[in-house]
PDB file of N, CA and C in Angstrom:
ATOM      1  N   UNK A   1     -39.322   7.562  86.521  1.00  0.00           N
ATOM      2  CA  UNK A   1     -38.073   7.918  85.887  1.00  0.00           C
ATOM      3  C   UNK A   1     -36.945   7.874  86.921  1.00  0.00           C
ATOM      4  N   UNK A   2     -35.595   7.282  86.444  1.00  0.00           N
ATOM      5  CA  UNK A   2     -34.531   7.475  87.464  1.00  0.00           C
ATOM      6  C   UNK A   2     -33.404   7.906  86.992  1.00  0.00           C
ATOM      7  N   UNK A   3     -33.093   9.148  87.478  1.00  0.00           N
ATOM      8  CA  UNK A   3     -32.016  10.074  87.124  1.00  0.00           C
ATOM      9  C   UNK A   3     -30.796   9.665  87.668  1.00  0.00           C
ATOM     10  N   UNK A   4     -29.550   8.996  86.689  1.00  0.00           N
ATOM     11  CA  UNK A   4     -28.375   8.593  87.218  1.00  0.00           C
ATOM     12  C   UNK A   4     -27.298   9.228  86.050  1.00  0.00           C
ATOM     13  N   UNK A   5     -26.228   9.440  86.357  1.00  0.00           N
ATOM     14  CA  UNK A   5     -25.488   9.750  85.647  1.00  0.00           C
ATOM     15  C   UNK A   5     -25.434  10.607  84.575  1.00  0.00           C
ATOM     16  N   UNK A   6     -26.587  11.492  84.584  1.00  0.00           N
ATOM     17  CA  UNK A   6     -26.891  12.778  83.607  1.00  0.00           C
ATOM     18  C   UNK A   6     -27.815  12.277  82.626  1.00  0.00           C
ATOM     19  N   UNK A   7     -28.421  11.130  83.110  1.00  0.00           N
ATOM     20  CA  UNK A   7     -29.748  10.232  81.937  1.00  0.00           C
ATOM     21  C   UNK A   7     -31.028   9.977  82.840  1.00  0.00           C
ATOM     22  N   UNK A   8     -32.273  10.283  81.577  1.00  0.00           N
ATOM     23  CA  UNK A   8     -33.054  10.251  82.415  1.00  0.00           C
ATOM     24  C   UNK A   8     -33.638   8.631  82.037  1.00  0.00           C
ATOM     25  N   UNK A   9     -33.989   7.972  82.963  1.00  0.00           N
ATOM     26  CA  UNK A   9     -34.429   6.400  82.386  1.00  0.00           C
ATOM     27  C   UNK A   9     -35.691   6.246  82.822  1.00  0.00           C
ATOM     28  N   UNK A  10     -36.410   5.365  82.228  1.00  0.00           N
ATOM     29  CA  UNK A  10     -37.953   5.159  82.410  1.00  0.00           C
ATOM     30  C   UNK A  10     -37.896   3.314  83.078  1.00  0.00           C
ATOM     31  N   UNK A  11     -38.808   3.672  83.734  1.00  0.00           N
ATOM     32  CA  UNK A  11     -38.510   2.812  84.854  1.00  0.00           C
ATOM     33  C   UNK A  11     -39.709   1.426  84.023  1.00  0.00           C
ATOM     34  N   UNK A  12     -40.371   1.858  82.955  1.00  0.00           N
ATOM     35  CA  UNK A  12     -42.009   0.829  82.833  1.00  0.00           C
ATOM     36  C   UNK A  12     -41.645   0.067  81.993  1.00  0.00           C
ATOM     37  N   UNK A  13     -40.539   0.437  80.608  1.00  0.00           N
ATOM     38  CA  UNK A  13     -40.211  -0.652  80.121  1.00  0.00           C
ATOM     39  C   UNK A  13     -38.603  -0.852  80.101  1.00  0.00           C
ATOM     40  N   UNK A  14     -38.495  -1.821  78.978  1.00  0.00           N
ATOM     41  CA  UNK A  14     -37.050  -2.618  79.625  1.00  0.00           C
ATOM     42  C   UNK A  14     -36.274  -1.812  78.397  1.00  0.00           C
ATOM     43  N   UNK A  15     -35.101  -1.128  78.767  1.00  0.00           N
ATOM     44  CA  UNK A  15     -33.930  -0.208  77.835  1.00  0.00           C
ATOM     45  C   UNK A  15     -33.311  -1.309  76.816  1.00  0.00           C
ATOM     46  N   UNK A  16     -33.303  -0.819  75.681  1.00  0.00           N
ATOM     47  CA  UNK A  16     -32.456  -1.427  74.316  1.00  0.00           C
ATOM     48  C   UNK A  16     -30.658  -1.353  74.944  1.00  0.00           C
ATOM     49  N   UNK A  17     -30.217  -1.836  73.506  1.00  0.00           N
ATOM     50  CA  UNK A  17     -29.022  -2.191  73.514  1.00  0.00           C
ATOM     51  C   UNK A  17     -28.279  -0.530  73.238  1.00  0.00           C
ATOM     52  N   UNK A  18     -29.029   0.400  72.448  1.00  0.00           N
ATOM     53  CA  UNK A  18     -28.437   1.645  72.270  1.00  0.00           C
ATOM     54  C   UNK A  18     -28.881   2.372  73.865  1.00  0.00           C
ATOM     55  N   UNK A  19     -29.761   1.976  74.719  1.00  0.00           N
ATOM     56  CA  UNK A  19     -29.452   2.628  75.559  1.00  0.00           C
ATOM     57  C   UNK A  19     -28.887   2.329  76.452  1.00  0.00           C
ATOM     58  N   UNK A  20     -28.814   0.988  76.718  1.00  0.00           N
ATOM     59  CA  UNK A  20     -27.425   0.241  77.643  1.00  0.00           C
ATOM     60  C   UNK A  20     -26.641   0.751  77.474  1.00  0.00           C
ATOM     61  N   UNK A  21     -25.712   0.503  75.661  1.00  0.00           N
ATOM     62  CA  UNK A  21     -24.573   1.446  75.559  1.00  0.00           C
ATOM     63  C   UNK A  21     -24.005   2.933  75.515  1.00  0.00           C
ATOM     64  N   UNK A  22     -25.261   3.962  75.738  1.00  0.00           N
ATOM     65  CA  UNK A  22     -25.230   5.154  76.302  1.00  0.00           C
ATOM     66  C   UNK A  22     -24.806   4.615  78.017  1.00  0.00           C
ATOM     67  N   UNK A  23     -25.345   4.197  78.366  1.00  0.00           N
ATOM     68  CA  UNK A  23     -25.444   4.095  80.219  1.00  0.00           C
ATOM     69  C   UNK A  23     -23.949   3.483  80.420  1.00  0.00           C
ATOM     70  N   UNK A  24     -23.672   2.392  79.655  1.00  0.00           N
ATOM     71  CA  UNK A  24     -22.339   2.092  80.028  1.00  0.00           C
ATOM     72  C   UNK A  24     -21.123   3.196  79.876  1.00  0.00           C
ATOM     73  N   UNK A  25     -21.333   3.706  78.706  1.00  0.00           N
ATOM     74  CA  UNK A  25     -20.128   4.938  78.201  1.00  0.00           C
ATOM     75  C   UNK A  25     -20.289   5.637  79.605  1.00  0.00           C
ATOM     76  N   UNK A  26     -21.512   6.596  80.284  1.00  0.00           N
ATOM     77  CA  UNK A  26     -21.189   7.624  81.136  1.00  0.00           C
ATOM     78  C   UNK A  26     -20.896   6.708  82.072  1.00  0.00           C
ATOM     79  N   UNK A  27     -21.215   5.544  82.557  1.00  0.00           N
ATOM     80  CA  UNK A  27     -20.730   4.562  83.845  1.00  0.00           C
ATOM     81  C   UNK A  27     -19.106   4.899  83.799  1.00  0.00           C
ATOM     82  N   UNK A  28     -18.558   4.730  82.313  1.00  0.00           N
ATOM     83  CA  UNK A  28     -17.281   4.188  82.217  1.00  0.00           C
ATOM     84  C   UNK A  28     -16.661   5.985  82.574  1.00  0.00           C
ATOM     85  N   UNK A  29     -17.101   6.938  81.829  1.00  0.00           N
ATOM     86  CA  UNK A  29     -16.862   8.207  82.101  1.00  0.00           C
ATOM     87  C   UNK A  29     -16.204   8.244  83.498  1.00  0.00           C
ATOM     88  N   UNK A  30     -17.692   8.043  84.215  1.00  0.00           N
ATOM     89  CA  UNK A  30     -17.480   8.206  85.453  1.00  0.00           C
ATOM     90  C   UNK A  30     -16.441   7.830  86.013  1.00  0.00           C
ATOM     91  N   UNK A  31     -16.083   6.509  85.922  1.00  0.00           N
ATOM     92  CA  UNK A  31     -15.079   5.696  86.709  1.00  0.00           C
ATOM     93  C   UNK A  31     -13.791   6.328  86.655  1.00  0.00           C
ATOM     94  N   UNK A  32     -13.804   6.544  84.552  1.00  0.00           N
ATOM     95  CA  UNK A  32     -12.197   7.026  84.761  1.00  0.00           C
ATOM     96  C   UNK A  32     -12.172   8.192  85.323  1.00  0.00           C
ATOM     97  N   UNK A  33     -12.997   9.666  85.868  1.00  0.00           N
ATOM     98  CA  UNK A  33     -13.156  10.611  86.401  1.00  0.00           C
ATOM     99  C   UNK A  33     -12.431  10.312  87.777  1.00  0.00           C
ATOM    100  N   UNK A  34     -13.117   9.305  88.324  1.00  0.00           N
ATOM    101  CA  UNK A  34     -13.187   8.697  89.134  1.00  0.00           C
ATOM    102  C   UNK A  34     -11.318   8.439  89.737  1.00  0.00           C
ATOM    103  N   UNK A  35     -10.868   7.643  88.896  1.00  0.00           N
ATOM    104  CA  UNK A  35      -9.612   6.880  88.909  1.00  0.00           C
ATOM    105  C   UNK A  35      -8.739   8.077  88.619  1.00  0.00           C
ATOM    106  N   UNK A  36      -8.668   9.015  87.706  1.00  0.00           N
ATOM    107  CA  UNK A  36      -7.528  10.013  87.587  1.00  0.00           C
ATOM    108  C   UNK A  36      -7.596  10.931  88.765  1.00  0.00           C
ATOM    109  N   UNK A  37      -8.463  10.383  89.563  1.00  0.00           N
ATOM    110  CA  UNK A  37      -8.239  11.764  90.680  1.00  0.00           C
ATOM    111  C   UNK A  37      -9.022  12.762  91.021  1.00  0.00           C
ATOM    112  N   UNK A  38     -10.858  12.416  90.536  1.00  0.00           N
ATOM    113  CA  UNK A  38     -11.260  13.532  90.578  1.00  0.00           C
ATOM    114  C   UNK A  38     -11.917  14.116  92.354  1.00  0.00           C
ATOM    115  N   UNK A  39     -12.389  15.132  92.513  1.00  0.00           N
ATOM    116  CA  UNK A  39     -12.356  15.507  93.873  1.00  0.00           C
ATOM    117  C   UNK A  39     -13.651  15.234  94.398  1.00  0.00           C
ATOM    118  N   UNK A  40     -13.401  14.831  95.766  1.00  0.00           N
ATOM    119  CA  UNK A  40     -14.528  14.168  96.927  1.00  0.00           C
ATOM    120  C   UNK A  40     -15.787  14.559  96.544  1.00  0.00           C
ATOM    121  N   UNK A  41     -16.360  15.225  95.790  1.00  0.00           N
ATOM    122  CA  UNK A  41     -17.990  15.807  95.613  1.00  0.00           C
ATOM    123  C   UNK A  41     -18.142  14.923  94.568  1.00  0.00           C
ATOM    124  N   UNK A  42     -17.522  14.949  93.635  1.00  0.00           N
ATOM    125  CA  UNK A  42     -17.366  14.690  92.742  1.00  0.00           C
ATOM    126  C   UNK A  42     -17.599  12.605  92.717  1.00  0.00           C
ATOM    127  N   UNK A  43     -16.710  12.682  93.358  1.00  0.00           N
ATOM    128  CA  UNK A  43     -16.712  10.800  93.845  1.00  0.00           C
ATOM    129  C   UNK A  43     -17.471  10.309  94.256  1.00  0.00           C
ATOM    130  N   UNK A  44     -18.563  11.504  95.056  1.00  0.00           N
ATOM    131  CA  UNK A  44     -19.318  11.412  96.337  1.00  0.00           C
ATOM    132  C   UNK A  44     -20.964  11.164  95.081  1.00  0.00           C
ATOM    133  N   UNK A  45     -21.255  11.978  94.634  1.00  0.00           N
ATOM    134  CA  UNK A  45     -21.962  12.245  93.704  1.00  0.00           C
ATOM    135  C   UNK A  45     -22.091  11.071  92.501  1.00  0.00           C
ATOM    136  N   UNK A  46     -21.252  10.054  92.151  1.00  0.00           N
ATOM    137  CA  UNK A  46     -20.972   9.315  91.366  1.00  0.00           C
ATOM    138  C   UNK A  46     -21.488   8.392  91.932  1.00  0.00           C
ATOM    139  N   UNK A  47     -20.467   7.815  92.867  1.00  0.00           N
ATOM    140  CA  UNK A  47     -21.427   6.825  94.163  1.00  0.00           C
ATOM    141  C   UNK A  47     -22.596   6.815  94.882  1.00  0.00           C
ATOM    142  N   UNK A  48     -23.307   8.029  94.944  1.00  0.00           N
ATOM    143  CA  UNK A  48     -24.447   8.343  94.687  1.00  0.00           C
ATOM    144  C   UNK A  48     -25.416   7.881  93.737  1.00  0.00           C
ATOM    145  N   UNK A  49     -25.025   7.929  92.476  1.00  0.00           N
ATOM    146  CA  UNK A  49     -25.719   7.409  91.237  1.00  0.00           C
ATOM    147  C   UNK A  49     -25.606   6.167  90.990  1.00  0.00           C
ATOM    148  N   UNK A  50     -24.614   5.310  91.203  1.00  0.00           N
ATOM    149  CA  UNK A  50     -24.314   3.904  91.692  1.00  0.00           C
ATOM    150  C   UNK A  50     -25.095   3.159  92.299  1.00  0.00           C
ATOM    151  N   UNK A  51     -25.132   4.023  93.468  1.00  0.00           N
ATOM    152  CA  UNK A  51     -25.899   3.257  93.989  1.00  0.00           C
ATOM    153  C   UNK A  51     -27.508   3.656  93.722  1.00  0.00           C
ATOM    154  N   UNK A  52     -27.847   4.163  93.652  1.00  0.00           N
ATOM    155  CA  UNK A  52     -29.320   4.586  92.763  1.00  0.00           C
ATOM    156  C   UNK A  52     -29.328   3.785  92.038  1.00  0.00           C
ATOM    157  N   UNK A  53     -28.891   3.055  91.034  1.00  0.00           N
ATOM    158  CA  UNK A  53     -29.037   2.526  89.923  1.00  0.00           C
ATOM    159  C   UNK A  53     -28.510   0.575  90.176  1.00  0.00           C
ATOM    160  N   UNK A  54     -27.924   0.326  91.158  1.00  0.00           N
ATOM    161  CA  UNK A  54     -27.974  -0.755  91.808  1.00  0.00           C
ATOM    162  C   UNK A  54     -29.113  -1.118  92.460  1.00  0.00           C
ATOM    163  N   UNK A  55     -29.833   0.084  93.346  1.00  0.00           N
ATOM    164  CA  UNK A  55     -30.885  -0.040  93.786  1.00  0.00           C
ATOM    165  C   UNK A  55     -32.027  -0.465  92.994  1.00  0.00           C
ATOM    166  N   UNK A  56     -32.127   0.208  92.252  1.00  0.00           N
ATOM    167  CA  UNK A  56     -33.400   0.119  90.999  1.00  0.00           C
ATOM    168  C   UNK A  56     -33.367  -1.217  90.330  1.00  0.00           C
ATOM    169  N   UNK A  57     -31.769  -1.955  89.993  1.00  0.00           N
ATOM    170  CA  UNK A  57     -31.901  -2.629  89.575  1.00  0.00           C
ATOM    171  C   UNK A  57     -32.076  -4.116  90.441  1.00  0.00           C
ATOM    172  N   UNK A  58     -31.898  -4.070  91.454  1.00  0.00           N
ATOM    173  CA  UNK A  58     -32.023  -4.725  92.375  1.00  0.00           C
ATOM    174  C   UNK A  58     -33.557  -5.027  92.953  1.00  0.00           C
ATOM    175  N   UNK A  59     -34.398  -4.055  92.940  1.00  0.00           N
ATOM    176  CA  UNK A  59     -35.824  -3.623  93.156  1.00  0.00           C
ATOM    177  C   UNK A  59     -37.009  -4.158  91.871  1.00  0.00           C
ATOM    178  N   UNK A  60     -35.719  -4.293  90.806  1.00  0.00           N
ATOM    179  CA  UNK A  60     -36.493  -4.556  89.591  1.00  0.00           C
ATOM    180  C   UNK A  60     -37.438  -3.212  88.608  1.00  0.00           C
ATOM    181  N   UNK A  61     -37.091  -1.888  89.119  1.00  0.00           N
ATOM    182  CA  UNK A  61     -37.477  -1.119  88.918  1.00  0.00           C
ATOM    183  C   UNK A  61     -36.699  -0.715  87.320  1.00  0.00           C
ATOM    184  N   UNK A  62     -35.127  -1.320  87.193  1.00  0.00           N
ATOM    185  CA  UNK A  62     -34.575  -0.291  85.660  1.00  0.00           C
ATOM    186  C   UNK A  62     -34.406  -2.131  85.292  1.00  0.00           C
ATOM    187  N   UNK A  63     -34.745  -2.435  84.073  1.00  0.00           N
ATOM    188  CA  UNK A  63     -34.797  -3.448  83.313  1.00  0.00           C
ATOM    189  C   UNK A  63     -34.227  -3.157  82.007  1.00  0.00           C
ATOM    190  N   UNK A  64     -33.626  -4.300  81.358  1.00  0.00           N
ATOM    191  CA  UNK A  64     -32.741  -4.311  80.450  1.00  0.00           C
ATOM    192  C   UNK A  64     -33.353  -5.146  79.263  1.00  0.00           C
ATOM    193  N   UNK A  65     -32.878  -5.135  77.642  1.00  0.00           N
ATOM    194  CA  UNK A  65     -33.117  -6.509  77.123  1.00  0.00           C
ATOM    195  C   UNK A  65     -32.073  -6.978  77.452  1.00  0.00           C
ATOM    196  N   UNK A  66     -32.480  -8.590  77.142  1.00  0.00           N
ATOM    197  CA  UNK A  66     -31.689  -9.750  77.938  1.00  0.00           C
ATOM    198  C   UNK A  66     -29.935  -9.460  77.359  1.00  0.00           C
ATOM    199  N   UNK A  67     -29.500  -9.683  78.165  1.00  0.00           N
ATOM    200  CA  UNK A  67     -28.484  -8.941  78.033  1.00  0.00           C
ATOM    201  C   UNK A  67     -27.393  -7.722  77.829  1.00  0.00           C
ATOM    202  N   UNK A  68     -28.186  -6.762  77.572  1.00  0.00           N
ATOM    203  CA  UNK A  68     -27.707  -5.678  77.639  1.00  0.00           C
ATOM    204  C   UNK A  68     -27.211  -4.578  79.027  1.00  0.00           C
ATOM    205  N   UNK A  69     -27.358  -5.315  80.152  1.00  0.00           N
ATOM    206  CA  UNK A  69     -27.442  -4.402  81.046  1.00  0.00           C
ATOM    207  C   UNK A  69     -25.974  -4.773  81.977  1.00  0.00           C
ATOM    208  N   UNK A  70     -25.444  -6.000  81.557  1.00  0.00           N
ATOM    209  CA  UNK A  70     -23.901  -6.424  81.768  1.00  0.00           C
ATOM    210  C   UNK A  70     -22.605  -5.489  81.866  1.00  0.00           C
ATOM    211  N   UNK A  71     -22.722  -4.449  81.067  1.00  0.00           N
ATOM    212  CA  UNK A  71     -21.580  -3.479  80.874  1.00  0.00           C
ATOM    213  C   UNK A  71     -21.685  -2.319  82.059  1.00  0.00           C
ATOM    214  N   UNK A  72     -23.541  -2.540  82.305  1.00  0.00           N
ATOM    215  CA  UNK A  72     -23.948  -1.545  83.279  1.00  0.00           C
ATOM    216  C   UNK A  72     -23.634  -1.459  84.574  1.00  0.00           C
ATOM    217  N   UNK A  73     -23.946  -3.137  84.956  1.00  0.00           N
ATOM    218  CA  UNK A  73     -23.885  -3.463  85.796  1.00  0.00           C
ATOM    219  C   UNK A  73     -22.451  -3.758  86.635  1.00  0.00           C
ATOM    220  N   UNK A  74     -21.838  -4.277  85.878  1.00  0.00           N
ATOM    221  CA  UNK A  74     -20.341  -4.138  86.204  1.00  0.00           C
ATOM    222  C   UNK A  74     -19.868  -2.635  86.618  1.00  0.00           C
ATOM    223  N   UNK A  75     -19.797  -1.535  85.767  1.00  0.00           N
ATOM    224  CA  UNK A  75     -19.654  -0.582  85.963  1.00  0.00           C
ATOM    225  C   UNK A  75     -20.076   0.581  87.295  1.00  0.00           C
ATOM    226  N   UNK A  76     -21.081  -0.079  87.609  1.00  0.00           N
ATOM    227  CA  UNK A  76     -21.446   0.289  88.794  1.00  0.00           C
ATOM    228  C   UNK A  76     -21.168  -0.160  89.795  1.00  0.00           C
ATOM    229  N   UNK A  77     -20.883  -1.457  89.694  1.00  0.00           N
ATOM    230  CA  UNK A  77     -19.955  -2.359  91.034  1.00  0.00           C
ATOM    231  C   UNK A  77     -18.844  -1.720  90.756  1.00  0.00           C
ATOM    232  N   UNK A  78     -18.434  -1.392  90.156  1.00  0.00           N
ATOM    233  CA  UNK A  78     -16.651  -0.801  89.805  1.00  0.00           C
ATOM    234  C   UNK A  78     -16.707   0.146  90.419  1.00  0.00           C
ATOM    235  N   UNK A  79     -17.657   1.174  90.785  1.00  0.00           N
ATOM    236  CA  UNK A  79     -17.202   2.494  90.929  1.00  0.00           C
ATOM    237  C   UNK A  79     -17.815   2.111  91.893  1.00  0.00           C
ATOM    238  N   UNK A  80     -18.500   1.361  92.990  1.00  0.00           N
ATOM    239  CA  UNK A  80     -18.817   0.970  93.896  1.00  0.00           C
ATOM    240  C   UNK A  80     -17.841   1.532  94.626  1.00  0.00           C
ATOM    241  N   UNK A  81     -16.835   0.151  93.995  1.00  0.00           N
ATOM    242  CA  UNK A  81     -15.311  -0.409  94.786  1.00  0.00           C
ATOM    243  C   UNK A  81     -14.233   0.814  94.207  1.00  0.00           C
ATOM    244  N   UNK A  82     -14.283   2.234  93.854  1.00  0.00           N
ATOM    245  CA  UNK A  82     -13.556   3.200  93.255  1.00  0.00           C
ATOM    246  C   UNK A  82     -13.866   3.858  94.440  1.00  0.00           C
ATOM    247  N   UNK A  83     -14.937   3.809  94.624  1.00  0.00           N
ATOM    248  CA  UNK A  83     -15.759   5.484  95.831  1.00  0.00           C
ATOM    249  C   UNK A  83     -16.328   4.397  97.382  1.00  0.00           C
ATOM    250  N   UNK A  84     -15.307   3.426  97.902  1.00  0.00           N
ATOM    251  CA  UNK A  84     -15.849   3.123  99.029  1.00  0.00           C
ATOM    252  C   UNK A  84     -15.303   3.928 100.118  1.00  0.00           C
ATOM    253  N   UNK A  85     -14.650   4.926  99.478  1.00  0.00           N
ATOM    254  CA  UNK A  85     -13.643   5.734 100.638  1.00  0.00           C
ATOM    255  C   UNK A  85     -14.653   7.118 100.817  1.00  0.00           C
ATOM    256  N   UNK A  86     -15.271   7.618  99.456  1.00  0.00           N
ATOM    257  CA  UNK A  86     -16.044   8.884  99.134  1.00  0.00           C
ATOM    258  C   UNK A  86     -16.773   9.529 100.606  1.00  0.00           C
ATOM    259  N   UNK A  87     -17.248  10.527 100.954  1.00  0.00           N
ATOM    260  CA  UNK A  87     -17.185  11.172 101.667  1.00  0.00           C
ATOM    261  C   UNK A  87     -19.441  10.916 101.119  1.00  0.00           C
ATOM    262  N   UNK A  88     -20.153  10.755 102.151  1.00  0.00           N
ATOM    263  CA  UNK A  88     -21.177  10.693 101.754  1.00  0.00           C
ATOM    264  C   UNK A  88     -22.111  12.132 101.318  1.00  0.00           C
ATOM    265  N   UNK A  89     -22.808  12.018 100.499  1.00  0.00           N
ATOM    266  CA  UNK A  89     -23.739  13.336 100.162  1.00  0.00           C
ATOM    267  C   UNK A  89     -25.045  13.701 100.407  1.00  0.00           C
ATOM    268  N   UNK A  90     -24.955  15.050 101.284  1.00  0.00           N
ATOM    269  CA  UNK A  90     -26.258  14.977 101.660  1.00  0.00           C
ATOM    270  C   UNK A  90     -27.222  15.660 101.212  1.00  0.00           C
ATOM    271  N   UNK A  91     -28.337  14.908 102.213  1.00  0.00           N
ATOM    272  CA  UNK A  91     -29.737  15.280 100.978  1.00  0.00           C
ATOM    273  C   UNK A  91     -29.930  16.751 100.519  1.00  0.00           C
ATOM    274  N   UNK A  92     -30.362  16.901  99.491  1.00  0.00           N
ATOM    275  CA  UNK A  92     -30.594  18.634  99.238  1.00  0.00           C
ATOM    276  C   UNK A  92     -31.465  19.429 100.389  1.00  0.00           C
ATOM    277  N   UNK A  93     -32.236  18.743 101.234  1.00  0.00           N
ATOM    278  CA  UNK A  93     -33.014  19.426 102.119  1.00  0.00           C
ATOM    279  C   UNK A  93     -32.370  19.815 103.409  1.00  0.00           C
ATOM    280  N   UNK A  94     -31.403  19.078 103.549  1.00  0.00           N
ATOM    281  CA  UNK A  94     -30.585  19.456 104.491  1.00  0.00           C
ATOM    282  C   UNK A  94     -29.113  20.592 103.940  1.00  0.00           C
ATOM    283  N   UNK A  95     -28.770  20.482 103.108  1.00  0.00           N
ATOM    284  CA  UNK A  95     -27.691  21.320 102.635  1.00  0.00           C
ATOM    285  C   UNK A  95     -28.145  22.890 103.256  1.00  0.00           C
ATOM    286  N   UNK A  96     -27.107  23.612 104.158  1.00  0.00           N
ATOM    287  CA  UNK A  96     -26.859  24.610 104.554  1.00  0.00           C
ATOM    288  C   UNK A  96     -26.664  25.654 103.554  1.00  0.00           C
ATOM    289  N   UNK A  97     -27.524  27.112 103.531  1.00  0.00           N
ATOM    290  CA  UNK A  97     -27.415  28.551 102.421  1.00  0.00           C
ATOM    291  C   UNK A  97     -26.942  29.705 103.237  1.00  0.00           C
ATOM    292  N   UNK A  98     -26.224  29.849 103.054  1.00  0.00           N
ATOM    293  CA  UNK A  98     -25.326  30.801 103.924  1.00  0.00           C
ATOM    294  C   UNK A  98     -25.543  32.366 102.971  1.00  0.00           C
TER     295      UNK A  98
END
């Protein structure tokens, strides 16, 4: 399973067109979050999931039907190029509890 953008996806078979277009809507969410200004964790965390989900798809791990994964994929290069400034996030094992 790969957790991006508040969805959980199954990595064994290939996602329909209703779930592409769930994945694209929060992609697109994101971006405009993204674009109005939202704050460095926030950007940081997005680009985070970006790239998770570039990865996977790149690895061959999140699969699409033929065509459906276009809106996705764009969207994630977008917010790529939205959050190349983002402040990076670190792993939960390292995060400091004061």
């Amino acid at each position: 399973m790969l957790n991006v953008f508040g969805l959980s996806l199954p990595a064994a078979a290939p996602l329909g067109r209703d779930e592409a277009n769930l994945l694209a809507e929060r992609i697109g969410a994101a971006a405009a979050s993204v674009q109005q200004g939202a704050k460095a964790a926030v950007s940081a965390s997005v680009r985070r999931d970006a790239q998770q989900y570039l990865d996977a798809r790149r690895a061959g791990q999140l699969r699409f039907a033929p065509g459906a994964g276009r809106a996705c994929d764009a969207g994630a290069w977008a917010l790529m190029r939205l959050t190349v400034d983002a402040p990076a996030v670190l792993p939960a094992a390292t995060l400091l509890v004061a």
